[in-house]
PDB file of N, CA and C in Angstrom:
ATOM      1  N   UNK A   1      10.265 121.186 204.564  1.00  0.00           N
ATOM      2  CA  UNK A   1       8.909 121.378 205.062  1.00  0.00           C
ATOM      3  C   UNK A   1       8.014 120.361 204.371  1.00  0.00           C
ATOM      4  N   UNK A   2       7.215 119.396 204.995  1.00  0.00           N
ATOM      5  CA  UNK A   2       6.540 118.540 204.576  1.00  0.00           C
ATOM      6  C   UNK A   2       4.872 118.838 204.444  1.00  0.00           C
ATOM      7  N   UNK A   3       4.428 120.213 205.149  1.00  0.00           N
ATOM      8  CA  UNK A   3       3.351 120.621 205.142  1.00  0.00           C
ATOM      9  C   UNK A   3       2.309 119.888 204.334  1.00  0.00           C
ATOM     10  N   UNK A   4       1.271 120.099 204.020  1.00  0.00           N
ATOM     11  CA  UNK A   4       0.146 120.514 203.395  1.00  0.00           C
ATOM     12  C   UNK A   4      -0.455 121.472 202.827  1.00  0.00           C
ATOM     13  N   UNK A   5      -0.586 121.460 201.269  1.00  0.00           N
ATOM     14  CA  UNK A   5      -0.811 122.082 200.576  1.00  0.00           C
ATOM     15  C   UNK A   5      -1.896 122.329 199.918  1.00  0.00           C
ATOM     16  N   UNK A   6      -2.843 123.051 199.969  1.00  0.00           N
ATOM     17  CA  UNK A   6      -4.088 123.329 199.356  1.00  0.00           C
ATOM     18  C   UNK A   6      -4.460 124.371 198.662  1.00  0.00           C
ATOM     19  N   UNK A   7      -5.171 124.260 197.228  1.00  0.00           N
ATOM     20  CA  UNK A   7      -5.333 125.289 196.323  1.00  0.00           C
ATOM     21  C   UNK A   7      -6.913 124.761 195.774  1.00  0.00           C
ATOM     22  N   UNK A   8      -7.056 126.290 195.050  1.00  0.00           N
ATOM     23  CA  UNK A   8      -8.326 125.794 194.194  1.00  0.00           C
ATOM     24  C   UNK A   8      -7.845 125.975 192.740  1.00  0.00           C
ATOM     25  N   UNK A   9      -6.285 126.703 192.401  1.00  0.00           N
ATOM     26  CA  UNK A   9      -6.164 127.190 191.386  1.00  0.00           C
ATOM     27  C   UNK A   9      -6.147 126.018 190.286  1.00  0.00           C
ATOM     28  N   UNK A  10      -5.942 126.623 189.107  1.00  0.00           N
ATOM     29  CA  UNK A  10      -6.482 125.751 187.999  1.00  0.00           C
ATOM     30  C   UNK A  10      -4.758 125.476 187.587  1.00  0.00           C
ATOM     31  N   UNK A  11      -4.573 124.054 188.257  1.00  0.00           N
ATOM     32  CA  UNK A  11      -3.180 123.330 187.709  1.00  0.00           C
ATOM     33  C   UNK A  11      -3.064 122.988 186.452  1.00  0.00           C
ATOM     34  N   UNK A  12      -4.073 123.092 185.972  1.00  0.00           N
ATOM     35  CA  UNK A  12      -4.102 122.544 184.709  1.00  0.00           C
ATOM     36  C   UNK A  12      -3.271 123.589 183.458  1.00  0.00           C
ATOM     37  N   UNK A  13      -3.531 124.963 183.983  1.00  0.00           N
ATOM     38  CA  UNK A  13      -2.478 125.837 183.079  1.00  0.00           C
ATOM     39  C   UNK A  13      -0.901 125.928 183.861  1.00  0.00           C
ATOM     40  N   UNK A  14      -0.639 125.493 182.592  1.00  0.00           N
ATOM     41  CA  UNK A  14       0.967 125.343 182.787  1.00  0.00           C
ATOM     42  C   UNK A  14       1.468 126.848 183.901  1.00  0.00           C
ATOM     43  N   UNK A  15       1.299 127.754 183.194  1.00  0.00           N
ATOM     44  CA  UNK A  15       1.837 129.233 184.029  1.00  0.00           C
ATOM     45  C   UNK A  15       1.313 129.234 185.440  1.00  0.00           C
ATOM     46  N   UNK A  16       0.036 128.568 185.699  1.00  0.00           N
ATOM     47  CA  UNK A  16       0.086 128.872 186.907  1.00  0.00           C
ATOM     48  C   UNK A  16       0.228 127.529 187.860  1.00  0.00           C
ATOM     49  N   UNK A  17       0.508 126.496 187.273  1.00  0.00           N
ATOM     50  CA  UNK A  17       1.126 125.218 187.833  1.00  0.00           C
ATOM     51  C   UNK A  17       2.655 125.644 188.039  1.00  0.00           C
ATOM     52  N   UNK A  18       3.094 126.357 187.102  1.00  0.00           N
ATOM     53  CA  UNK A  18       4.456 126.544 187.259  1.00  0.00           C
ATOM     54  C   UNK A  18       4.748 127.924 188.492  1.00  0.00           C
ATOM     55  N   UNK A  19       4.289 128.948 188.567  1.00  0.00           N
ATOM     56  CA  UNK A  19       3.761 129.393 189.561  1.00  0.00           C
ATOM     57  C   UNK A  19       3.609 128.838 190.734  1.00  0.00           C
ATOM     58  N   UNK A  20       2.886 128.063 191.212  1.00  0.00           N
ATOM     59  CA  UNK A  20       2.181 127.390 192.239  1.00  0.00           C
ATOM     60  C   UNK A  20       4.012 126.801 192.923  1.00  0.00           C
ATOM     61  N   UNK A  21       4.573 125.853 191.775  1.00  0.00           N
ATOM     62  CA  UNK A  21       5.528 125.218 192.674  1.00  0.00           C
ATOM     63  C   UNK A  21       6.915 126.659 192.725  1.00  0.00           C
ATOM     64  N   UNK A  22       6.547 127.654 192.679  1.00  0.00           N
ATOM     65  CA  UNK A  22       8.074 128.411 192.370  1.00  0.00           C
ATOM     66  C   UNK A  22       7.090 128.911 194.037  1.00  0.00           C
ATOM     67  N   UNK A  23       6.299 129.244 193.686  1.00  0.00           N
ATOM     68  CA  UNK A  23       5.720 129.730 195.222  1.00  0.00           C
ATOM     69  C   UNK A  23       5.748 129.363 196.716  1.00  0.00           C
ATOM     70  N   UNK A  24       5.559 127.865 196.471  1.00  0.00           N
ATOM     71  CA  UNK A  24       5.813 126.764 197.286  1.00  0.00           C
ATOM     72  C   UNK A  24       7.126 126.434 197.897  1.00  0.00           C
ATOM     73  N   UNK A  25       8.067 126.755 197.019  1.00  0.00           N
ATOM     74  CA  UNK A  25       9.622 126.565 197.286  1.00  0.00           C
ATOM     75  C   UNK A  25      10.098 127.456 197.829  1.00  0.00           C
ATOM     76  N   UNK A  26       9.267 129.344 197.824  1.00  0.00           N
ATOM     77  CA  UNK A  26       9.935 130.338 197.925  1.00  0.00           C
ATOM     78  C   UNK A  26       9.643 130.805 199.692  1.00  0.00           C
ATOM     79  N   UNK A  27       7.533 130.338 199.881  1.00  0.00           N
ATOM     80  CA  UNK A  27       8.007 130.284 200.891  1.00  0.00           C
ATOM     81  C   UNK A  27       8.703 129.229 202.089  1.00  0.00           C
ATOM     82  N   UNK A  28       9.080 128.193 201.714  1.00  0.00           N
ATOM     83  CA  UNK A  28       9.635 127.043 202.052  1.00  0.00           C
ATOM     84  C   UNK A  28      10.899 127.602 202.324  1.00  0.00           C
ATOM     85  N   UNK A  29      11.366 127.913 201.877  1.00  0.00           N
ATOM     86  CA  UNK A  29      13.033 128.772 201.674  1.00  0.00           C
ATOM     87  C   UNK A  29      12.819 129.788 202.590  1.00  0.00           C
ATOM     88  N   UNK A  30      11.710 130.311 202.514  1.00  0.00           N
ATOM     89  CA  UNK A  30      11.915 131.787 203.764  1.00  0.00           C
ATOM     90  C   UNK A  30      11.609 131.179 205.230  1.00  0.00           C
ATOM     91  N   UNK A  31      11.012 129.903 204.923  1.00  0.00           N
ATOM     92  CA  UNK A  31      10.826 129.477 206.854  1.00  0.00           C
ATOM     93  C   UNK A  31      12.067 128.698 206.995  1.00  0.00           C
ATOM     94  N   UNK A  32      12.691 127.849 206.031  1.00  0.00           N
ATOM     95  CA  UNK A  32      14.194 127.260 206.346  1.00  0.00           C
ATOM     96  C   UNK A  32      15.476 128.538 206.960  1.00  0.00           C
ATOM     97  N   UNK A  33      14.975 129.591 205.863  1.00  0.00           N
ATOM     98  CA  UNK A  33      16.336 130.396 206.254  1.00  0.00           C
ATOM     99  C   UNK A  33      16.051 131.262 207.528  1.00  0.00           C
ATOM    100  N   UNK A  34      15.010 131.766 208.054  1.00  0.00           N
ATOM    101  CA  UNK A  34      14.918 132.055 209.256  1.00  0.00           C
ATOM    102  C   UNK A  34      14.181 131.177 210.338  1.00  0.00           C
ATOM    103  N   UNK A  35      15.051 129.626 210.318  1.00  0.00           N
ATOM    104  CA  UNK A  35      14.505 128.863 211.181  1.00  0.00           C
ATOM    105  C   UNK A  35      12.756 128.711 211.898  1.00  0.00           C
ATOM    106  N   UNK A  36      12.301 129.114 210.953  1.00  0.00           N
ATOM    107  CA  UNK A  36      10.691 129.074 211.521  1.00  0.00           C
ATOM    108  C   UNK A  36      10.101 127.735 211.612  1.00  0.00           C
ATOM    109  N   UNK A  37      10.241 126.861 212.940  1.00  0.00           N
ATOM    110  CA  UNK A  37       9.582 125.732 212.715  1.00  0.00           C
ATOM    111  C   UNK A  37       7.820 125.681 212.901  1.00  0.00           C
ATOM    112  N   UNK A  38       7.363 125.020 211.789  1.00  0.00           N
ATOM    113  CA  UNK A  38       5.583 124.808 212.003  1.00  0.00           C
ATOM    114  C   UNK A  38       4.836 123.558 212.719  1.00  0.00           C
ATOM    115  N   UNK A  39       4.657 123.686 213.295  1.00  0.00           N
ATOM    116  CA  UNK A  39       3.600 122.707 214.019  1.00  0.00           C
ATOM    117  C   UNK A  39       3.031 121.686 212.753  1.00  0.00           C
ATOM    118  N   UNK A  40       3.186 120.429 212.689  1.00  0.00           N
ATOM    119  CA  UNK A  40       2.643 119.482 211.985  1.00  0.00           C
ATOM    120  C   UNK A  40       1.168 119.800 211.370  1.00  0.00           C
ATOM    121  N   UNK A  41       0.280 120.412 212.340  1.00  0.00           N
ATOM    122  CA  UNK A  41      -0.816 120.445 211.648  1.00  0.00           C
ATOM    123  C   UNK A  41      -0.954 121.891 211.254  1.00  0.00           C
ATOM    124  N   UNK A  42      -0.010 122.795 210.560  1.00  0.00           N
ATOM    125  CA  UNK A  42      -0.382 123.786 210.314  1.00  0.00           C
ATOM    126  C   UNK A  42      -0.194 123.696 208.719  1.00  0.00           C
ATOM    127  N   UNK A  43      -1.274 124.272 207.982  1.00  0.00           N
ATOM    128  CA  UNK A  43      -1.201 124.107 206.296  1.00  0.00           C
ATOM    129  C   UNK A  43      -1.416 125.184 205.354  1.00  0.00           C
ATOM    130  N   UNK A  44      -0.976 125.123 204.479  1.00  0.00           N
ATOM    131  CA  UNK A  44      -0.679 126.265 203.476  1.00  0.00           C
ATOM    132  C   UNK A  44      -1.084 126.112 202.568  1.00  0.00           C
ATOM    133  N   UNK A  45      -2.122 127.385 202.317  1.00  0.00           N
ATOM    134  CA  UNK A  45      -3.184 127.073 201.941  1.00  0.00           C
ATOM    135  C   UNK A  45      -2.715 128.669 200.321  1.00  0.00           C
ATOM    136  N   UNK A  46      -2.887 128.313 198.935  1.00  0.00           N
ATOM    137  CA  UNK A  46      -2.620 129.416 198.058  1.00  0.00           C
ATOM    138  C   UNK A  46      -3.594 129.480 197.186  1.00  0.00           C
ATOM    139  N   UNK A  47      -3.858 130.927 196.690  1.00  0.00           N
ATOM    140  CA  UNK A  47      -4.462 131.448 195.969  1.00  0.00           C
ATOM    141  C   UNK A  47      -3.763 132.106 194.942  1.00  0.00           C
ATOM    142  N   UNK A  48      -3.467 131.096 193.744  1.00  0.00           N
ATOM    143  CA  UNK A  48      -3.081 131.765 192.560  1.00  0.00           C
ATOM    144  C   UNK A  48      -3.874 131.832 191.019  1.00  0.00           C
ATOM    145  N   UNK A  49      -3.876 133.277 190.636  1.00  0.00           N
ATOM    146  CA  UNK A  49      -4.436 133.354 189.418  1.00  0.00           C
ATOM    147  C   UNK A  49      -4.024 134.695 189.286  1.00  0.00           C
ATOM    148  N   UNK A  50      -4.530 134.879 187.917  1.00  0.00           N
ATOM    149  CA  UNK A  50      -4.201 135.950 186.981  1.00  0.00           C
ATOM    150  C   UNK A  50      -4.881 137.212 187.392  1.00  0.00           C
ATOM    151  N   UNK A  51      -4.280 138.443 187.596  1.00  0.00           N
ATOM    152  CA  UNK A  51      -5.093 140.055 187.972  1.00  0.00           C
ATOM    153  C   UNK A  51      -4.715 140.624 186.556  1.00  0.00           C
ATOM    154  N   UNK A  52      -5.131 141.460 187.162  1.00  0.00           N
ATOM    155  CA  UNK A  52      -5.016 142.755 185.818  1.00  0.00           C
ATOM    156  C   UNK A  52      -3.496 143.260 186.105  1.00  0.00           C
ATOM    157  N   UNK A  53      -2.603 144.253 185.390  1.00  0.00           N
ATOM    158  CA  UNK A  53      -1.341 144.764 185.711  1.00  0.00           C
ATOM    159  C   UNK A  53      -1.901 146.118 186.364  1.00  0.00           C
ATOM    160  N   UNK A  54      -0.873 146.915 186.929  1.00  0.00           N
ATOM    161  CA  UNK A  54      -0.775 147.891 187.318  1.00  0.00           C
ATOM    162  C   UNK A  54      -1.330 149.032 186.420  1.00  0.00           C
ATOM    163  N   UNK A  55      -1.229 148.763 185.752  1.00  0.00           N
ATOM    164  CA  UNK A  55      -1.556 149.714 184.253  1.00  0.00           C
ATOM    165  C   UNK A  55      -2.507 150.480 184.499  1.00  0.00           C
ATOM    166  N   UNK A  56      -3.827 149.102 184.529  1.00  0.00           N
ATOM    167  CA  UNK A  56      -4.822 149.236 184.591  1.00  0.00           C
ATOM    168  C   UNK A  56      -5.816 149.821 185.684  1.00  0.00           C
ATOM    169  N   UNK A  57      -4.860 149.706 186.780  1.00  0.00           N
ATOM    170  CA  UNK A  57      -5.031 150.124 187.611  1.00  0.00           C
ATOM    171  C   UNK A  57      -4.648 151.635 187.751  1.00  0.00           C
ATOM    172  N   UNK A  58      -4.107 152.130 186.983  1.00  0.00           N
ATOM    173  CA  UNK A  58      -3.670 153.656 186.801  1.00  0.00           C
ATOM    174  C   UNK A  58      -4.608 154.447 185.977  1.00  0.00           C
ATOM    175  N   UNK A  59      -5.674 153.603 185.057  1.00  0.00           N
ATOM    176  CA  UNK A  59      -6.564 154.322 184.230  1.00  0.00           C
ATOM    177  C   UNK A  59      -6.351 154.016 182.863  1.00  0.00           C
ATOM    178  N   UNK A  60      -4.978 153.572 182.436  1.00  0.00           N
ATOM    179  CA  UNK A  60      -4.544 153.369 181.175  1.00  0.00           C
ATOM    180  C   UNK A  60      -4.685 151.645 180.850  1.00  0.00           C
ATOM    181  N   UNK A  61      -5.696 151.710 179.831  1.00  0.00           N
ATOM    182  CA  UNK A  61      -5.827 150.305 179.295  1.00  0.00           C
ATOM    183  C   UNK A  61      -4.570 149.211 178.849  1.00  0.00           C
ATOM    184  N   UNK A  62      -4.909 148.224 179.467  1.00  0.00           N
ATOM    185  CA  UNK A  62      -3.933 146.974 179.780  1.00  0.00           C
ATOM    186  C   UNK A  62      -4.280 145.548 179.084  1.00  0.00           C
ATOM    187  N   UNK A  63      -3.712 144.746 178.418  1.00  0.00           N
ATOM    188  CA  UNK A  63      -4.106 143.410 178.218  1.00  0.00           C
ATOM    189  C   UNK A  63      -3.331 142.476 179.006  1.00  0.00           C
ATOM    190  N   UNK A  64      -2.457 143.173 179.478  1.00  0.00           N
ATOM    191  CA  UNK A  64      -1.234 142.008 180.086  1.00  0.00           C
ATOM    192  C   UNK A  64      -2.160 141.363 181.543  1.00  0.00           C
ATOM    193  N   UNK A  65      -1.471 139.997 181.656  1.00  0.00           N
ATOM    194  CA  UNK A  65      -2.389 139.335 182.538  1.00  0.00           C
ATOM    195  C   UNK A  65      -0.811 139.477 183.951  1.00  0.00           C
ATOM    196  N   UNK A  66      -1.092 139.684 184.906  1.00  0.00           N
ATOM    197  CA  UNK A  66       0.091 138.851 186.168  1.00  0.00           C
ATOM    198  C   UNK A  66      -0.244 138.190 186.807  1.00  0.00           C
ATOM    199  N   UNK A  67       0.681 137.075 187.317  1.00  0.00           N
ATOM    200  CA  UNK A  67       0.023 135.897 188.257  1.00  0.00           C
ATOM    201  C   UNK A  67       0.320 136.663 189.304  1.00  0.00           C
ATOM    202  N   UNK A  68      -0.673 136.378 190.408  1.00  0.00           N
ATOM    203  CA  UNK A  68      -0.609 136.788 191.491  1.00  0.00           C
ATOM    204  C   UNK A  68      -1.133 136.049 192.785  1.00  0.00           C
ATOM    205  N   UNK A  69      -0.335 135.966 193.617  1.00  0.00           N
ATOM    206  CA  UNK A  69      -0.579 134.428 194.341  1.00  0.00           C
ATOM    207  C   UNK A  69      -0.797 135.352 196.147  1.00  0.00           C
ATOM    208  N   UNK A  70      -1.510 134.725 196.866  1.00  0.00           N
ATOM    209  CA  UNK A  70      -2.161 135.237 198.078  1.00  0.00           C
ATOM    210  C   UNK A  70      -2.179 133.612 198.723  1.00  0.00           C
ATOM    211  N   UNK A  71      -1.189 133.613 199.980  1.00  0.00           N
ATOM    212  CA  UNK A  71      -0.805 132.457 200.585  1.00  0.00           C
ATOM    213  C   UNK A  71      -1.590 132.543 202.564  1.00  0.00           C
ATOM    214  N   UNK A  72      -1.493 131.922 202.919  1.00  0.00           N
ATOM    215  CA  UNK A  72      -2.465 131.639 204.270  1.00  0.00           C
ATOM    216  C   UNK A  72      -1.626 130.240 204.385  1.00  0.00           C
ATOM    217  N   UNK A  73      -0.923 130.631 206.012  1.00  0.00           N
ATOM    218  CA  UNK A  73      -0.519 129.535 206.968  1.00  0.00           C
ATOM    219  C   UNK A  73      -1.466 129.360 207.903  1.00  0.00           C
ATOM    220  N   UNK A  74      -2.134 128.327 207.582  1.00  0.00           N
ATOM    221  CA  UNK A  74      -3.638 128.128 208.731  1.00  0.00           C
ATOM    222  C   UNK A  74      -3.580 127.147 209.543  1.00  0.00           C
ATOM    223  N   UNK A  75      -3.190 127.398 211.254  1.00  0.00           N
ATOM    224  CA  UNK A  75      -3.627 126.153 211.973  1.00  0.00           C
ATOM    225  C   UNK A  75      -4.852 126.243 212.878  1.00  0.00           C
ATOM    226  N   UNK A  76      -5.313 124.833 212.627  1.00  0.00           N
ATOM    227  CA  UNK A  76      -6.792 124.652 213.080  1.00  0.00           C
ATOM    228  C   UNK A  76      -6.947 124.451 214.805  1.00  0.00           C
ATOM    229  N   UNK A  77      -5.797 123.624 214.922  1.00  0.00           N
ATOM    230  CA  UNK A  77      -5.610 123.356 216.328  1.00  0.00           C
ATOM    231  C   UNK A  77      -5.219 124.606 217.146  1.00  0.00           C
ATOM    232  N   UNK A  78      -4.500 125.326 216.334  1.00  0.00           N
ATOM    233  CA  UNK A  78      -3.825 127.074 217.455  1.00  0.00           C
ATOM    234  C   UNK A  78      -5.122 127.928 216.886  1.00  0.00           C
ATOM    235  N   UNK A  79      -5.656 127.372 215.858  1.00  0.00           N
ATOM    236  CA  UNK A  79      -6.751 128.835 215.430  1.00  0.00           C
ATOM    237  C   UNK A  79      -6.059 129.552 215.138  1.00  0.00           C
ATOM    238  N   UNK A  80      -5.250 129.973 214.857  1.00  0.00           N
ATOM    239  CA  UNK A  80      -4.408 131.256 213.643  1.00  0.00           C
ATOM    240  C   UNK A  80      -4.628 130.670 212.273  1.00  0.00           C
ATOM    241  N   UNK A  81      -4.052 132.716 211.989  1.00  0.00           N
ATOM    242  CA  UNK A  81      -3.855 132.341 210.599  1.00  0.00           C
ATOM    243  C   UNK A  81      -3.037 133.212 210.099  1.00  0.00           C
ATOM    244  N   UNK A  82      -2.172 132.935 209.126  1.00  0.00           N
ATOM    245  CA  UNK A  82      -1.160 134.191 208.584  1.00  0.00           C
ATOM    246  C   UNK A  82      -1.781 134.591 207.304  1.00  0.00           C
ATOM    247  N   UNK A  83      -1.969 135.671 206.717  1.00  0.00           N
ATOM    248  CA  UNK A  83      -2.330 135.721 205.753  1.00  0.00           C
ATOM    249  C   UNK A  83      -1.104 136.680 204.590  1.00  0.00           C
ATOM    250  N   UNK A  84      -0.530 136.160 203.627  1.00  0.00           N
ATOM    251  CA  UNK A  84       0.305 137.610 202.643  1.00  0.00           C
ATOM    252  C   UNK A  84       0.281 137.442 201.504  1.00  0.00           C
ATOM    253  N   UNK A  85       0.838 137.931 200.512  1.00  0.00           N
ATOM    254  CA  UNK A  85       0.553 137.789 199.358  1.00  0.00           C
ATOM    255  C   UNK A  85       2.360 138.064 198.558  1.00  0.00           C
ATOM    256  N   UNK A  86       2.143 137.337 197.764  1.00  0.00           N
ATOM    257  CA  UNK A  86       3.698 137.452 196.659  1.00  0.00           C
ATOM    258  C   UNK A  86       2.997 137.922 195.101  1.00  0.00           C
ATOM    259  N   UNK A  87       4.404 138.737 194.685  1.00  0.00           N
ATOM    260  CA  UNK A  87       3.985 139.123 193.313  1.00  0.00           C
ATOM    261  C   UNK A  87       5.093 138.843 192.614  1.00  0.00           C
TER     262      UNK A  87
END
């Protein structure tokens, strides 16, 4: 997949640069293995950074950080958009 790739996340930290390309490959790998071909101008577009854990979300105080990445296949020319998220 030769797509286009667009982020705002901050490459500059290693964890989530390293992130970014494990993300990139994973869904790359899920449109190779179920033959999903994309239209040239369709681009993939990610949102990765750090949430809170589950923890915290239960009521019980948390310091742990998780990356959490929220991906969008957007074409401009079909006007769609996919939107999902990986954890």
């Amino acid at each position: 997949m030769t797509q286009k790739v667009y982020t705002d996340a901050d490459l500059f930290n290693r964890e989530i640069l390293r992130q970014t390309y494990e993300d990139i490959t994973t869904i790359q790998d899920c449109l190779s293995d179920n033959l999903v071909r994309l239209y040239d101008s369709i681009v993939l577009v990610l949102d990765v950074f750090y949430a809170e854990d589950e923890g915290e979300e239960l009521g019980r105080p948390s310091n742990n950080k998780v990356i959490q990445t929220i991906y969008h296949l957007a074409g401009h020319k079909q006007r769609a958009s996919l939107m999902s998220k990986l954890e």
